[in-house]
N, C-alpha and C. Protein backbone atom coordinates (compact mmCIF):
# COMPACT_ATOMS: atom_id res chain seq x y z
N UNK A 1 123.64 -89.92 -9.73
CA UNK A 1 123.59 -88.76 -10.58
C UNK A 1 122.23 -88.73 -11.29
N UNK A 2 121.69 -87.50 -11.38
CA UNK A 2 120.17 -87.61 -12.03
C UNK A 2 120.62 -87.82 -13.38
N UNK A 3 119.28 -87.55 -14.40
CA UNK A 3 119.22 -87.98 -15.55
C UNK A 3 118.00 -87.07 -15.84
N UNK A 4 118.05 -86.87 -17.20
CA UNK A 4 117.15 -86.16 -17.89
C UNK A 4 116.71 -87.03 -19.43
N UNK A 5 115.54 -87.28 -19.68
CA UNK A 5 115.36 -87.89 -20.98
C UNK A 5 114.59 -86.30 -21.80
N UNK A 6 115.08 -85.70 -23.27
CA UNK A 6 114.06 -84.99 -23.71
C UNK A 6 113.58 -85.21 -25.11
N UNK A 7 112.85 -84.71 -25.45
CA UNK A 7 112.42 -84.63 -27.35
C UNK A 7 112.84 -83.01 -27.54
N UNK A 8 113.45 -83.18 -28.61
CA UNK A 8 113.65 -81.93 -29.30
C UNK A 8 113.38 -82.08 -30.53
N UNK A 9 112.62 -81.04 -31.03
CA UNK A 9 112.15 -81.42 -32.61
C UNK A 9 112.60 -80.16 -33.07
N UNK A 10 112.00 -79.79 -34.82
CA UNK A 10 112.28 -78.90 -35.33
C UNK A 10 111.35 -77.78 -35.69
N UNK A 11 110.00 -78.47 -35.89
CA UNK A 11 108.92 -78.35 -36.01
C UNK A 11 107.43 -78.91 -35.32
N UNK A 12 106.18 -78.68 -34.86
CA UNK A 12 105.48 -79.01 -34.86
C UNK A 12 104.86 -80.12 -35.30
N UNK A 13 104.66 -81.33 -34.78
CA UNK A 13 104.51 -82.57 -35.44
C UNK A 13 105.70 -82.77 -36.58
N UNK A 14 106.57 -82.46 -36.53
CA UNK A 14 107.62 -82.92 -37.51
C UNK A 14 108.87 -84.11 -36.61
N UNK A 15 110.23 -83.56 -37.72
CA UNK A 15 111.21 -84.46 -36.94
C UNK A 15 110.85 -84.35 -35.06
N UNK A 16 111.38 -85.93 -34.69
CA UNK A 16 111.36 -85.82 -33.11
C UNK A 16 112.75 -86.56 -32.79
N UNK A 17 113.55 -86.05 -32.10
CA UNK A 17 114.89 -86.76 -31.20
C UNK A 17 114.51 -87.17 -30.06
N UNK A 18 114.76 -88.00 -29.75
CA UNK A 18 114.71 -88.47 -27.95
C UNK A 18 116.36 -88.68 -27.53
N UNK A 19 116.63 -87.86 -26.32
CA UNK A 19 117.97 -88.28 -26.14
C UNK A 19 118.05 -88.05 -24.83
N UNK A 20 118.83 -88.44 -24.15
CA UNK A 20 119.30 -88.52 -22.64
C UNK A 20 120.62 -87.71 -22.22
N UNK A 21 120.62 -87.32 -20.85
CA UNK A 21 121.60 -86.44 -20.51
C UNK A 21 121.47 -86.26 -19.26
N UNK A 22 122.98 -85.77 -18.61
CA UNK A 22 123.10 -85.49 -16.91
C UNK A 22 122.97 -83.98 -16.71
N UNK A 23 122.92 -83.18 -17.29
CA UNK A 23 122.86 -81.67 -17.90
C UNK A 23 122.06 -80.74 -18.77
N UNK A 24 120.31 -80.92 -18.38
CA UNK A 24 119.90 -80.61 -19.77
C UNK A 24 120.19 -79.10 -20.15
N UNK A 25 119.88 -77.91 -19.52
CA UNK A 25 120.52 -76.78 -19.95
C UNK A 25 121.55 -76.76 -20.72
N UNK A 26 122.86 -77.57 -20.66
CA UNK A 26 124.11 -77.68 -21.30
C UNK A 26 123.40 -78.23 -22.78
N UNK A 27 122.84 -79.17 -22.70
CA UNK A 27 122.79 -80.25 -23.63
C UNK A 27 121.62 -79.68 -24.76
N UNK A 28 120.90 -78.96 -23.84
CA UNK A 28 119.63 -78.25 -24.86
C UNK A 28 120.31 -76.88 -25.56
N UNK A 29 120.76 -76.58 -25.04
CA UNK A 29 121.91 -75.12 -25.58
C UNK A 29 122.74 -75.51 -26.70
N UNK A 30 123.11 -77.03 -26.52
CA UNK A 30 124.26 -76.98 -27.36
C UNK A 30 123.89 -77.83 -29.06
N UNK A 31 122.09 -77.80 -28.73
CA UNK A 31 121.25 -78.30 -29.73
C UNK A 31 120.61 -76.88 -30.52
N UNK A 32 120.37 -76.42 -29.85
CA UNK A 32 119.79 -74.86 -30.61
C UNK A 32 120.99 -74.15 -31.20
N UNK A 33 122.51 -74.46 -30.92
CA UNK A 33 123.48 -74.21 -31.73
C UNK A 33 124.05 -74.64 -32.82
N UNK A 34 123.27 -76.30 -32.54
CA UNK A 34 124.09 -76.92 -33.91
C UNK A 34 125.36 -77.52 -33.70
N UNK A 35 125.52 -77.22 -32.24
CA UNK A 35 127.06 -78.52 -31.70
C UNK A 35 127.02 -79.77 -31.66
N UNK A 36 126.10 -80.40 -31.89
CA UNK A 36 125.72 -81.30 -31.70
C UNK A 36 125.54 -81.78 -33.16
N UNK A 37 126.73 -82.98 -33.73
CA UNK A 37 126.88 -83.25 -35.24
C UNK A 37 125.87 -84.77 -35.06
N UNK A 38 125.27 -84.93 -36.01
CA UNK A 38 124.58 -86.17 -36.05
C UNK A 38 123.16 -85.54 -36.63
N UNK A 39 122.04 -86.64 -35.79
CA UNK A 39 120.83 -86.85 -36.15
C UNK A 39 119.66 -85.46 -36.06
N UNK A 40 119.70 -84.84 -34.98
CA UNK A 40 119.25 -83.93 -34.60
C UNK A 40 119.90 -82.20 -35.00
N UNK A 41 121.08 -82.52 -35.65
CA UNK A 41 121.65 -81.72 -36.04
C UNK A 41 121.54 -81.30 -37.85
N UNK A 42 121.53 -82.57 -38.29
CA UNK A 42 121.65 -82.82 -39.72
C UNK A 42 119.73 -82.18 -40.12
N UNK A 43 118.68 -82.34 -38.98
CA UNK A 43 116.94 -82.58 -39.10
C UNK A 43 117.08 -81.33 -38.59
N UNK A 44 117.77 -80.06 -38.05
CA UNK A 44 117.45 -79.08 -37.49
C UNK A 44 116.61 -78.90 -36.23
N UNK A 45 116.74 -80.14 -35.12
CA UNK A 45 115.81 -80.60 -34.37
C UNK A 45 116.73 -79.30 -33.42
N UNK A 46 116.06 -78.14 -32.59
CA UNK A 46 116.30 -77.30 -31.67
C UNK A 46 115.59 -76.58 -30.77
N UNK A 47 114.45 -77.34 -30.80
CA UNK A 47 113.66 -76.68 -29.99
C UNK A 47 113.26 -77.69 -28.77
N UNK A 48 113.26 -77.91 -27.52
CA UNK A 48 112.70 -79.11 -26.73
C UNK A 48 111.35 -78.69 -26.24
N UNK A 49 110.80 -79.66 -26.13
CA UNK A 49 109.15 -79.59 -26.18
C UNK A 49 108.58 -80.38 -25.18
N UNK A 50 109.45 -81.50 -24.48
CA UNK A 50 109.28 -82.40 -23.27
C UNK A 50 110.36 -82.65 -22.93
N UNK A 51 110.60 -83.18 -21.60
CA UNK A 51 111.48 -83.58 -20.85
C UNK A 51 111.12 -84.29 -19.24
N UNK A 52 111.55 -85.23 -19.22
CA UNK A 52 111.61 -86.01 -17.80
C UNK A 52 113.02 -86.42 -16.86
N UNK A 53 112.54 -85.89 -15.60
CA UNK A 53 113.98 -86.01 -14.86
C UNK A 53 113.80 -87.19 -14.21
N UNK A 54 114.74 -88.25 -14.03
CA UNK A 54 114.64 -89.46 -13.29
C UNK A 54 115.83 -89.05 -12.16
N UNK A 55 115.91 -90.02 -11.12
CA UNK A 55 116.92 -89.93 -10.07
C UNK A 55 118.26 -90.46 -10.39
N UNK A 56 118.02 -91.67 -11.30
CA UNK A 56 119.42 -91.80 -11.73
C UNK A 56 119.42 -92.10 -13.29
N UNK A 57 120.83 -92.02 -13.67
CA UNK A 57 121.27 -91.77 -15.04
C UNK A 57 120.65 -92.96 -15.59
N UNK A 58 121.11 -94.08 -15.10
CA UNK A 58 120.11 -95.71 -15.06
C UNK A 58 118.65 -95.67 -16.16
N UNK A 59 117.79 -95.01 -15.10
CA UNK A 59 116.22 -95.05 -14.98
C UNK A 59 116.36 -93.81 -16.55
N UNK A 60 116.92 -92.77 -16.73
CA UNK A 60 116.71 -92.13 -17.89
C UNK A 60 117.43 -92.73 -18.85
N UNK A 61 118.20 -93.87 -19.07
CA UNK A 61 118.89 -94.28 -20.37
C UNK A 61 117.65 -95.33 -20.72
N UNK A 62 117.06 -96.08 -19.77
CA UNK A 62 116.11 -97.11 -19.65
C UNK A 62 114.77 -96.54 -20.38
N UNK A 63 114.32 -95.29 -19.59
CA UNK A 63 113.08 -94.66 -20.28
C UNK A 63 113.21 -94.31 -21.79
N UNK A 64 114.71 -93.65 -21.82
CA UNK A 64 114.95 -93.50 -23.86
C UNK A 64 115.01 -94.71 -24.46
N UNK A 65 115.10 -95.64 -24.03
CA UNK A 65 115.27 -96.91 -25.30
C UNK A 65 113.77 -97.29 -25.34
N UNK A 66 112.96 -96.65 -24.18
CA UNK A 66 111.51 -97.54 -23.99
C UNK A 66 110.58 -96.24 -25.13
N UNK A 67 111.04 -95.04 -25.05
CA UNK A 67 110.78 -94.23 -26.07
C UNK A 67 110.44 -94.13 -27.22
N UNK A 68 111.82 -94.88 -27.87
CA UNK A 68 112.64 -94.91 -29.13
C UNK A 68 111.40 -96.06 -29.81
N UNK A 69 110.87 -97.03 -28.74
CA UNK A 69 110.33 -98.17 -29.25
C UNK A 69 108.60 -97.52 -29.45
N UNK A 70 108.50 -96.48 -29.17
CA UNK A 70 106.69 -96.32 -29.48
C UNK A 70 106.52 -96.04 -30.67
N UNK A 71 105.20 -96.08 -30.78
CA UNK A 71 104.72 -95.62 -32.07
C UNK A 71 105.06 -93.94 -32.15
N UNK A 72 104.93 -93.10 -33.25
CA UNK A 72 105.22 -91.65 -33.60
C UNK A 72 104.22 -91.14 -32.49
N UNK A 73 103.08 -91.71 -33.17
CA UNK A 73 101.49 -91.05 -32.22
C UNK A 73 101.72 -90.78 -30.59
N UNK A 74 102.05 -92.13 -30.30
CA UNK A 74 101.86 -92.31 -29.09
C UNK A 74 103.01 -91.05 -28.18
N UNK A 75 104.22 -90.64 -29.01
CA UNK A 75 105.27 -89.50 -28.33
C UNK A 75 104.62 -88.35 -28.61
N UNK A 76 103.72 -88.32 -29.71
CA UNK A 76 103.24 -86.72 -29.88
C UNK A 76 102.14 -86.66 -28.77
N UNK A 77 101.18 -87.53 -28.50
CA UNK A 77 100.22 -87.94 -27.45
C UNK A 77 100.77 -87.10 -26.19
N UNK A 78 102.31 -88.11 -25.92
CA UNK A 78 103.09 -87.51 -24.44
C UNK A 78 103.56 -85.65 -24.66
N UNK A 79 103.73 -85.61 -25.47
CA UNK A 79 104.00 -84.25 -25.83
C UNK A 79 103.17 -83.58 -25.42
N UNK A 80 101.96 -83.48 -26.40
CA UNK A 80 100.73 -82.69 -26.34
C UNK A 80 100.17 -83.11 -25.12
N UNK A 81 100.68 -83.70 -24.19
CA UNK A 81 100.05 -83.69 -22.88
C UNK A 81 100.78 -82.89 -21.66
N UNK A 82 102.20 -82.86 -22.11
CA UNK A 82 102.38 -82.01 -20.73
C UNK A 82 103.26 -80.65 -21.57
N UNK A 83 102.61 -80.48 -23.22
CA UNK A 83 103.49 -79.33 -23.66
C UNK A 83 102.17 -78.97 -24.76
N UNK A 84 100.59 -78.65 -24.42
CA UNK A 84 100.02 -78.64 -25.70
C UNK A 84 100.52 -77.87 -26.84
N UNK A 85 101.29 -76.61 -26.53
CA UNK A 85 101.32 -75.81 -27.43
C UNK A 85 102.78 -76.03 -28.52
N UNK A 86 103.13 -76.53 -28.45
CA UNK A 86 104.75 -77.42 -28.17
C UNK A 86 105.57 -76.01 -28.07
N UNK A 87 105.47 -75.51 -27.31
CA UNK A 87 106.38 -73.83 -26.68
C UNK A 87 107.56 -74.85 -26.67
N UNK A 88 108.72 -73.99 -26.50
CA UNK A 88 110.25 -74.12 -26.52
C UNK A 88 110.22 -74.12 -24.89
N UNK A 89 110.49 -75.63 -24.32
CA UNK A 89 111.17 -75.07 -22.97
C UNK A 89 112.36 -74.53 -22.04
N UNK A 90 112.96 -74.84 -23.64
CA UNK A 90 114.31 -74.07 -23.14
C UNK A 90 114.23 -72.72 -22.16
N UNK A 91 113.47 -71.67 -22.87
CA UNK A 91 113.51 -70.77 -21.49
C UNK A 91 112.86 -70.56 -20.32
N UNK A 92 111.98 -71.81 -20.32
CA UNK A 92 111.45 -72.33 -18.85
C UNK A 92 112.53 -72.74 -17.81
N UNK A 93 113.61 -73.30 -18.83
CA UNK A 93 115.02 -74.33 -17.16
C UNK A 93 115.21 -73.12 -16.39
């Protein structure tokens, strides 16, 4: 089963979530709603700004914990590299 790792923030250089999923359309939808009770919900994080698809669920739970461990810089770095403008990709899927 694939895997998807993304960041969803709220703002521009502000809060950042990293989270994983087999569904990102489902999972990014149900963040710009606010279904989603917790961390990213409580920070208003709803907009996704990166995302990487791996082949299996495995390789994307592996890449979010390797995430979680960088410096702030170094995720805004990955950001601003394959999202300079940080546009919403939600209506890119």
């Amino acid at each position: 089963m694939a895997g998807y790792v993304c960041i969803v923030t709220n703002h521009k250089c502000d809060t950042l979530y990293i989270g994983i999923t087999s569904d990102l359309e489902r999972r990014i939808y149900e963040h710009r709603e606010g279904q989603t009770p917790g961390f990213a919900s409580r920070y208003g994080c709803r907009q996704m700004v990166w995302y990487e698809e791996h082949d299996c669920i495995g390789t994307a739970i592996q890449r979010e914990k390797s995430l979680k461990r960088w410096y702030r810089q170094w995720k805004i770095e990955l950001i601003e590299g394959f999202n300079p403008d940080w546009r919403d990709l939600y209506y890119e899927l």
